[in-house]
C-alpha atoms as a PDB file:
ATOM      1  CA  UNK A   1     -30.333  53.470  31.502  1.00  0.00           C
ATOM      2  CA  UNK A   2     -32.337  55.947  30.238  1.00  0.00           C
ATOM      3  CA  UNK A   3     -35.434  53.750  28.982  1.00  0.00           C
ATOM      4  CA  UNK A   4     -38.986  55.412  29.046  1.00  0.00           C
ATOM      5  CA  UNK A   5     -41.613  53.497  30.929  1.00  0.00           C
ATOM      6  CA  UNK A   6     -43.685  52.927  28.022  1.00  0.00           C
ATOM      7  CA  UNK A   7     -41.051  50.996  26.056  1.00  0.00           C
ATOM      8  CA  UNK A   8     -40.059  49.183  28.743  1.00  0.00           C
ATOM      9  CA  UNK A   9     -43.626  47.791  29.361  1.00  0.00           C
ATOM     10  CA  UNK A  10     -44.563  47.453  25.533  1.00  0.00           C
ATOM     11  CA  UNK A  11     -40.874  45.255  25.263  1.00  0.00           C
ATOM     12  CA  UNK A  12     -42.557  43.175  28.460  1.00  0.00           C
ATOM     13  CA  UNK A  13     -45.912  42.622  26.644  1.00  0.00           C
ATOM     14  CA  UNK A  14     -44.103  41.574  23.491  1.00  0.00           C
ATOM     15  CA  UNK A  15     -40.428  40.471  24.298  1.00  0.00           C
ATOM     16  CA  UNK A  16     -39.750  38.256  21.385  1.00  0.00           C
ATOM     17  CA  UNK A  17     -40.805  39.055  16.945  1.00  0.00           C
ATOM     18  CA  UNK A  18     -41.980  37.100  14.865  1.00  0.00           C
ATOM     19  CA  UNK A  19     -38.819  36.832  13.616  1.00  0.00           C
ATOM     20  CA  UNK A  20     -37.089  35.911  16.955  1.00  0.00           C
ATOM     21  CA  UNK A  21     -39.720  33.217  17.678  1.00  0.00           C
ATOM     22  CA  UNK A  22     -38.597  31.731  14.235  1.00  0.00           C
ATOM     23  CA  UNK A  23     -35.219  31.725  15.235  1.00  0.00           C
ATOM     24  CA  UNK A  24     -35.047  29.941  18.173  1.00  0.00           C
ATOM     25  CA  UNK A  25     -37.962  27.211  16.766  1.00  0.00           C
ATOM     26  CA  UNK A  26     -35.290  26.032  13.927  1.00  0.00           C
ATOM     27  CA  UNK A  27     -32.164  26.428  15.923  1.00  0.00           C
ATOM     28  CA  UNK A  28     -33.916  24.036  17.868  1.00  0.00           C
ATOM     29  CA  UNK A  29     -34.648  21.752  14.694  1.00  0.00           C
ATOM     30  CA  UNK A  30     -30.947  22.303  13.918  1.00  0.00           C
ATOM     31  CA  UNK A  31     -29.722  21.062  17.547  1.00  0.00           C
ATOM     32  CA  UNK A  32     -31.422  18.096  17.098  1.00  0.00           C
ATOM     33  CA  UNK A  33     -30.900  16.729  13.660  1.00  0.00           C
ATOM     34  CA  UNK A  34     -27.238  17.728  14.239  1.00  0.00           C
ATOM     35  CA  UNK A  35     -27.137  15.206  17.513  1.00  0.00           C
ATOM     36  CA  UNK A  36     -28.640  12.602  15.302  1.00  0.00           C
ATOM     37  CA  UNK A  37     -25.507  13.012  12.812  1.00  0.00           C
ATOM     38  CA  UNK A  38     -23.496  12.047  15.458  1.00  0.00           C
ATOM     39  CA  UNK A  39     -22.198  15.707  15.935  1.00  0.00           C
ATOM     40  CA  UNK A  40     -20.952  15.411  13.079  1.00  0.00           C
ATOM     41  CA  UNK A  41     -22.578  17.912  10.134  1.00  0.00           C
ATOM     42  CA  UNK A  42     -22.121  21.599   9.140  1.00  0.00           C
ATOM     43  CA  UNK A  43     -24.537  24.153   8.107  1.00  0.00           C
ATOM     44  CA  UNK A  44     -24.619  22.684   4.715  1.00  0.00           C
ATOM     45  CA  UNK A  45     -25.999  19.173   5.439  1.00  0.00           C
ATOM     46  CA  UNK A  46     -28.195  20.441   8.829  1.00  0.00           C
ATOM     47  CA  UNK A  47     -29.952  22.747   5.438  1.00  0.00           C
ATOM     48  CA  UNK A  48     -30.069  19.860   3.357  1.00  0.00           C
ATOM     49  CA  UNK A  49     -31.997  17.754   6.316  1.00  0.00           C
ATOM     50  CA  UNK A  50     -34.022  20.551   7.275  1.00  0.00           C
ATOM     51  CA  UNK A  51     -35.137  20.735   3.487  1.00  0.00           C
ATOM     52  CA  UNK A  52     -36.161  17.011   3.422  1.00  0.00           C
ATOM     53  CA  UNK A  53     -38.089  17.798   6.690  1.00  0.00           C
ATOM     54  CA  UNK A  54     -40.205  20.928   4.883  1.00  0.00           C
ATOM     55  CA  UNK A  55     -38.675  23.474   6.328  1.00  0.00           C
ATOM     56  CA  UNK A  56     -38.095  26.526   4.107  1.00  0.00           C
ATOM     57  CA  UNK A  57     -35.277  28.772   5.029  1.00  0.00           C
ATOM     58  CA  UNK A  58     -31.908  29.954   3.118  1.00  0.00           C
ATOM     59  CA  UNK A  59     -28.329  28.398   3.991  1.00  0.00           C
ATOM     60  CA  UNK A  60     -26.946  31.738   5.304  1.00  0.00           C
ATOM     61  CA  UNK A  61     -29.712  32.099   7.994  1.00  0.00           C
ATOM     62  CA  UNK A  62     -29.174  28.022   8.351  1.00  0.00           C
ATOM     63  CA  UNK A  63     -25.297  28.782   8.651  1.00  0.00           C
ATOM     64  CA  UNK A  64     -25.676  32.249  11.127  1.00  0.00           C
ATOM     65  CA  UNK A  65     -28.363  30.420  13.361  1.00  0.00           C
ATOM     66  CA  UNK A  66     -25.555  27.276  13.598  1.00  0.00           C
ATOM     67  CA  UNK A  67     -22.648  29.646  14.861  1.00  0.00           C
ATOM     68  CA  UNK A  68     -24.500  31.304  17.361  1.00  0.00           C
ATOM     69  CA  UNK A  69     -25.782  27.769  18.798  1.00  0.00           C
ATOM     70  CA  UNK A  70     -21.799  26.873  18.240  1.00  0.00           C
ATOM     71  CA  UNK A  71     -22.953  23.913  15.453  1.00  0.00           C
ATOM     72  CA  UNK A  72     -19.759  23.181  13.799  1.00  0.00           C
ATOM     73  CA  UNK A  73     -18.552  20.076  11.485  1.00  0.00           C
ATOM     74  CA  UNK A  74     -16.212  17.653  12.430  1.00  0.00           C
ATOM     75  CA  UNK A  75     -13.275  18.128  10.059  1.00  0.00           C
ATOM     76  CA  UNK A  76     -11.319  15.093   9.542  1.00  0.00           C
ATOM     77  CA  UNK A  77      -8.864  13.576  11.938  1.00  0.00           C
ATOM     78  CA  UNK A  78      -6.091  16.183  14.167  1.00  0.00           C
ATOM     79  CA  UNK A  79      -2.075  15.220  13.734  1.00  0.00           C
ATOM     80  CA  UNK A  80      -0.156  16.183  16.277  1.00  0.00           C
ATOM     81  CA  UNK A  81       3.036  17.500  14.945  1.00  0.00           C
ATOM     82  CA  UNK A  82       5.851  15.704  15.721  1.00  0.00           C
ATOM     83  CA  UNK A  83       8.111  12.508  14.016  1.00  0.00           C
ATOM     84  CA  UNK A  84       6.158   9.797  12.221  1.00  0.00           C
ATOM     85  CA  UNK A  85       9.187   7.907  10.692  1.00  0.00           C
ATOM     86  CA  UNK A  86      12.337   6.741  11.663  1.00  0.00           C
ATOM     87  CA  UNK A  87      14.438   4.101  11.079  1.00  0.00           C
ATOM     88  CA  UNK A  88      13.614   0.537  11.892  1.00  0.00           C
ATOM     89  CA  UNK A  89      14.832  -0.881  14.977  1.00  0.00           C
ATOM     90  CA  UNK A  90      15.931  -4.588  13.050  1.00  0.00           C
ATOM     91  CA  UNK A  91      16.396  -4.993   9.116  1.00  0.00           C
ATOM     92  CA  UNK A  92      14.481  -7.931   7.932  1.00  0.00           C
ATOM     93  CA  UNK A  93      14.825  -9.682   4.231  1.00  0.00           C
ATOM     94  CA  UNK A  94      11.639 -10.030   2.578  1.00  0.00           C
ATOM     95  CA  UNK A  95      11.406 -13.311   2.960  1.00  0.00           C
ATOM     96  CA  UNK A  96       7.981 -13.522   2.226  1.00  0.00           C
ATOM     97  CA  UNK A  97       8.385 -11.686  -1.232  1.00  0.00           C
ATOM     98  CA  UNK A  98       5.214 -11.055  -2.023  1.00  0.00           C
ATOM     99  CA  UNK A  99       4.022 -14.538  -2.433  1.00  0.00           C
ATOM    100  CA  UNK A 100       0.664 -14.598  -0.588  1.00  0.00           C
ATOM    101  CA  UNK A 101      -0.440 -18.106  -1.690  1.00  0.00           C
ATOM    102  CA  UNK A 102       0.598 -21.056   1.199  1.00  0.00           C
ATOM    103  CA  UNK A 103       0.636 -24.310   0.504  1.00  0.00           C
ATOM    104  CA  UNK A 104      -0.108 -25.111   3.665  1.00  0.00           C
ATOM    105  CA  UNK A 105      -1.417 -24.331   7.218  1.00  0.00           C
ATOM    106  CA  UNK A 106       0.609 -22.561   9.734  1.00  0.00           C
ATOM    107  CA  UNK A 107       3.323 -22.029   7.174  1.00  0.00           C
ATOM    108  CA  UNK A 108       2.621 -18.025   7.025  1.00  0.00           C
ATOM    109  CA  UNK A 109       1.125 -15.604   8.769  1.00  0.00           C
ATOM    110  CA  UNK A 110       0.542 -12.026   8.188  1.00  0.00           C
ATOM    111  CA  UNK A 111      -0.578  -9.465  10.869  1.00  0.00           C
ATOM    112  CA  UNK A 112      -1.706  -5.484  10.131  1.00  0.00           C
ATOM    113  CA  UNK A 113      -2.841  -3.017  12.260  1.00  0.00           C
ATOM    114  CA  UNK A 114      -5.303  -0.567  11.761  1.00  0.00           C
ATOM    115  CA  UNK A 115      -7.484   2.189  13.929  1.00  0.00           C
ATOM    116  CA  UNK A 116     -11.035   2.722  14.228  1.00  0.00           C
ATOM    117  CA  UNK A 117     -12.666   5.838  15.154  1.00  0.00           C
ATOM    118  CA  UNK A 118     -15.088   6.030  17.955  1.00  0.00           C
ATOM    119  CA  UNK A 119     -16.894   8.324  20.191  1.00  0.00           C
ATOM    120  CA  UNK A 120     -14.464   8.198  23.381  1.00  0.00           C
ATOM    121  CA  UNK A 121     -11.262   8.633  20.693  1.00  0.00           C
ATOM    122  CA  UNK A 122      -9.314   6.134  18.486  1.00  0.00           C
ATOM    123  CA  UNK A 123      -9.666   2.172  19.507  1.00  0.00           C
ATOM    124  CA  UNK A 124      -6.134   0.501  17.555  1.00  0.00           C
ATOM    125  CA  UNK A 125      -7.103  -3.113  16.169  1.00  0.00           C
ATOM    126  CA  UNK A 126      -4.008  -5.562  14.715  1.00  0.00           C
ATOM    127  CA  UNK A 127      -5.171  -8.892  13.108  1.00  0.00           C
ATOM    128  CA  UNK A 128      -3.469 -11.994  12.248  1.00  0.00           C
ATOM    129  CA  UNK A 129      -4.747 -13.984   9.457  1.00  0.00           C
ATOM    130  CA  UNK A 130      -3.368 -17.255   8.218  1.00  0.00           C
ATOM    131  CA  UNK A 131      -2.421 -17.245   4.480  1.00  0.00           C
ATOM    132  CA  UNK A 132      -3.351 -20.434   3.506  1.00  0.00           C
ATOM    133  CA  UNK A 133      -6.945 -20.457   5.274  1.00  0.00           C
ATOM    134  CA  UNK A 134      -7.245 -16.861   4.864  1.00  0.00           C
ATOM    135  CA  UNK A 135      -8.712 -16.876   8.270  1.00  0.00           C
ATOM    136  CA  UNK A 136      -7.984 -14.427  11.617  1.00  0.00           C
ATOM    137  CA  UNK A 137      -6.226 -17.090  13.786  1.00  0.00           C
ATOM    138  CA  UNK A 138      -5.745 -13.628  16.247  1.00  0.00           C
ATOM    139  CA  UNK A 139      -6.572 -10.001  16.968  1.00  0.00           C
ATOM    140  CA  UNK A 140      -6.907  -7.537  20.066  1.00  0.00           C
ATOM    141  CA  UNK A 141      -8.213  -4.332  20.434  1.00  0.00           C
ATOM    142  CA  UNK A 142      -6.787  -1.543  22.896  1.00  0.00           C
ATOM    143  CA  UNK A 143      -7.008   2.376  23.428  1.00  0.00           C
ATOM    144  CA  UNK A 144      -3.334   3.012  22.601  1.00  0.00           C
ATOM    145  CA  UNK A 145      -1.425   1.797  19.876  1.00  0.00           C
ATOM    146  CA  UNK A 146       1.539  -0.015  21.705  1.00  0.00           C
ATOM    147  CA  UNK A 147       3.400  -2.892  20.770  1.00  0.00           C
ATOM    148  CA  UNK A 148       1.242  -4.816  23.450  1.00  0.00           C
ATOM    149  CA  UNK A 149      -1.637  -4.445  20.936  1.00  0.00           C
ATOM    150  CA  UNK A 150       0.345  -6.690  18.650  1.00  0.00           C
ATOM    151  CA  UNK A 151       1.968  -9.028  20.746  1.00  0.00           C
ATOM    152  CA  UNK A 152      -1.736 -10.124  22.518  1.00  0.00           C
ATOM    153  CA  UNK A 153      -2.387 -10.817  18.777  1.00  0.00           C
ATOM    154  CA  UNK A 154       0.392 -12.869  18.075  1.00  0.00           C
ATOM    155  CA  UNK A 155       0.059 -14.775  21.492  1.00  0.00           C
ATOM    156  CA  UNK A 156      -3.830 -15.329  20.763  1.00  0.00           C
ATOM    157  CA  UNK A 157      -2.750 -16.531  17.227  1.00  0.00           C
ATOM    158  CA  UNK A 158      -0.137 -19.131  18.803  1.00  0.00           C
ATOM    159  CA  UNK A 159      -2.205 -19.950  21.873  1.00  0.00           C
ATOM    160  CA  UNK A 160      -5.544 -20.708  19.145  1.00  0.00           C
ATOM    161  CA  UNK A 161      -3.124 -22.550  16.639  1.00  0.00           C
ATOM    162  CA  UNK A 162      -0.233 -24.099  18.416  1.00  0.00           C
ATOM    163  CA  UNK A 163       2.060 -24.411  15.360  1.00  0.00           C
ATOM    164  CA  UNK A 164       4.741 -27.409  15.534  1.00  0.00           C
ATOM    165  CA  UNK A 165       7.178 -25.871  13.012  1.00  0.00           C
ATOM    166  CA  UNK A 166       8.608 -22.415  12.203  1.00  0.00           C
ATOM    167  CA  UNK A 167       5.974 -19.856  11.131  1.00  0.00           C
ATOM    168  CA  UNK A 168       6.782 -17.055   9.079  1.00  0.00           C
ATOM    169  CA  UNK A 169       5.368 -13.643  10.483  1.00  0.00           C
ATOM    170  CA  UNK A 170       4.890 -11.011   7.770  1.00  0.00           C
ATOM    171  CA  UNK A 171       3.828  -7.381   8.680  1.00  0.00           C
ATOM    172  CA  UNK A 172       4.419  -4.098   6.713  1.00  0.00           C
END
């Protein structure tokens, strides 16, 4: 390789600068106080928290010492491409019409679902809520939004309830 003894043995005495010690003492900081966002922070917030912590160093040192730890921010939620709409399977009248006020119990439901993020991926939550009581007669929660997820909520919602006359079902 070329090396002369007597710079191999000084690097061995003194491997690391000052300025290398540095280094790896706040990329250390920056591992941990990006774990405790929940993996979740770039450069910009990690300097931010490392400021409220005392430490004194620049964003651009903050921001090289993150990308060669591989620190990255979470950036929103991924699409996959593909078809979102399509036409619906039945047409419906609005029966409903907009008229969220019941006179009475177990005259009108109205179910939604939604998703919640979590750390092992999406968790898909539908609801059903009585109109006149304003109360969630129903719900389940699954991994994958099917149209299971809403049918357990309908069935919890009649199994809780046990309507004697027609209900009106109202979902977007």
């Amino acid at each position: 390789m070329r090396i002369r003894l007597s710079g191999f043995y000084a690097w061995l005495k003194n491997p690391l600068s000052k300025r290398a010690r540095e280094d790896a003492r706040q990329t250390e900081l920056l591992n941990k106080v990006w774990k405790e966002s929940g993996r979740m922070y770039g450069y910009r917030k990690l300097h931010d928290d490392l400021l409220d912590q005392g430490e004194s160093s620049c964003a651009n040192r903050i921001a090289r010492l993150a990308r060669m730890a591989g620190i990255k921010a979470q950036i929103g939620y991924k699409r996959r491409p593909g078809s979102y709409g399509g036409k619906p399977s039945v047409l419906v009248d609005n029966t409903l019409a907009r008229q969220f006020d019941a006179d009475a119990s177990d005259r009108a439901w109205v179910t939604d679902i939604t998703y919640i993020r979590t750390q092992e991926g999406f968790a898909y939550l539908a609801v059903v809520i009585d109109l006149f009581s304003r109360r969630v007669i129903g719900w389940s929660l699954q991994s994958r939004q099917t149209t299971d997820v809403v049918l357990q909520a309908l069935l919890m919602a009649v199994w809780r309830r046990k309507p004697k006359s027609k209900v009106l079902v109202h979902s977007d």
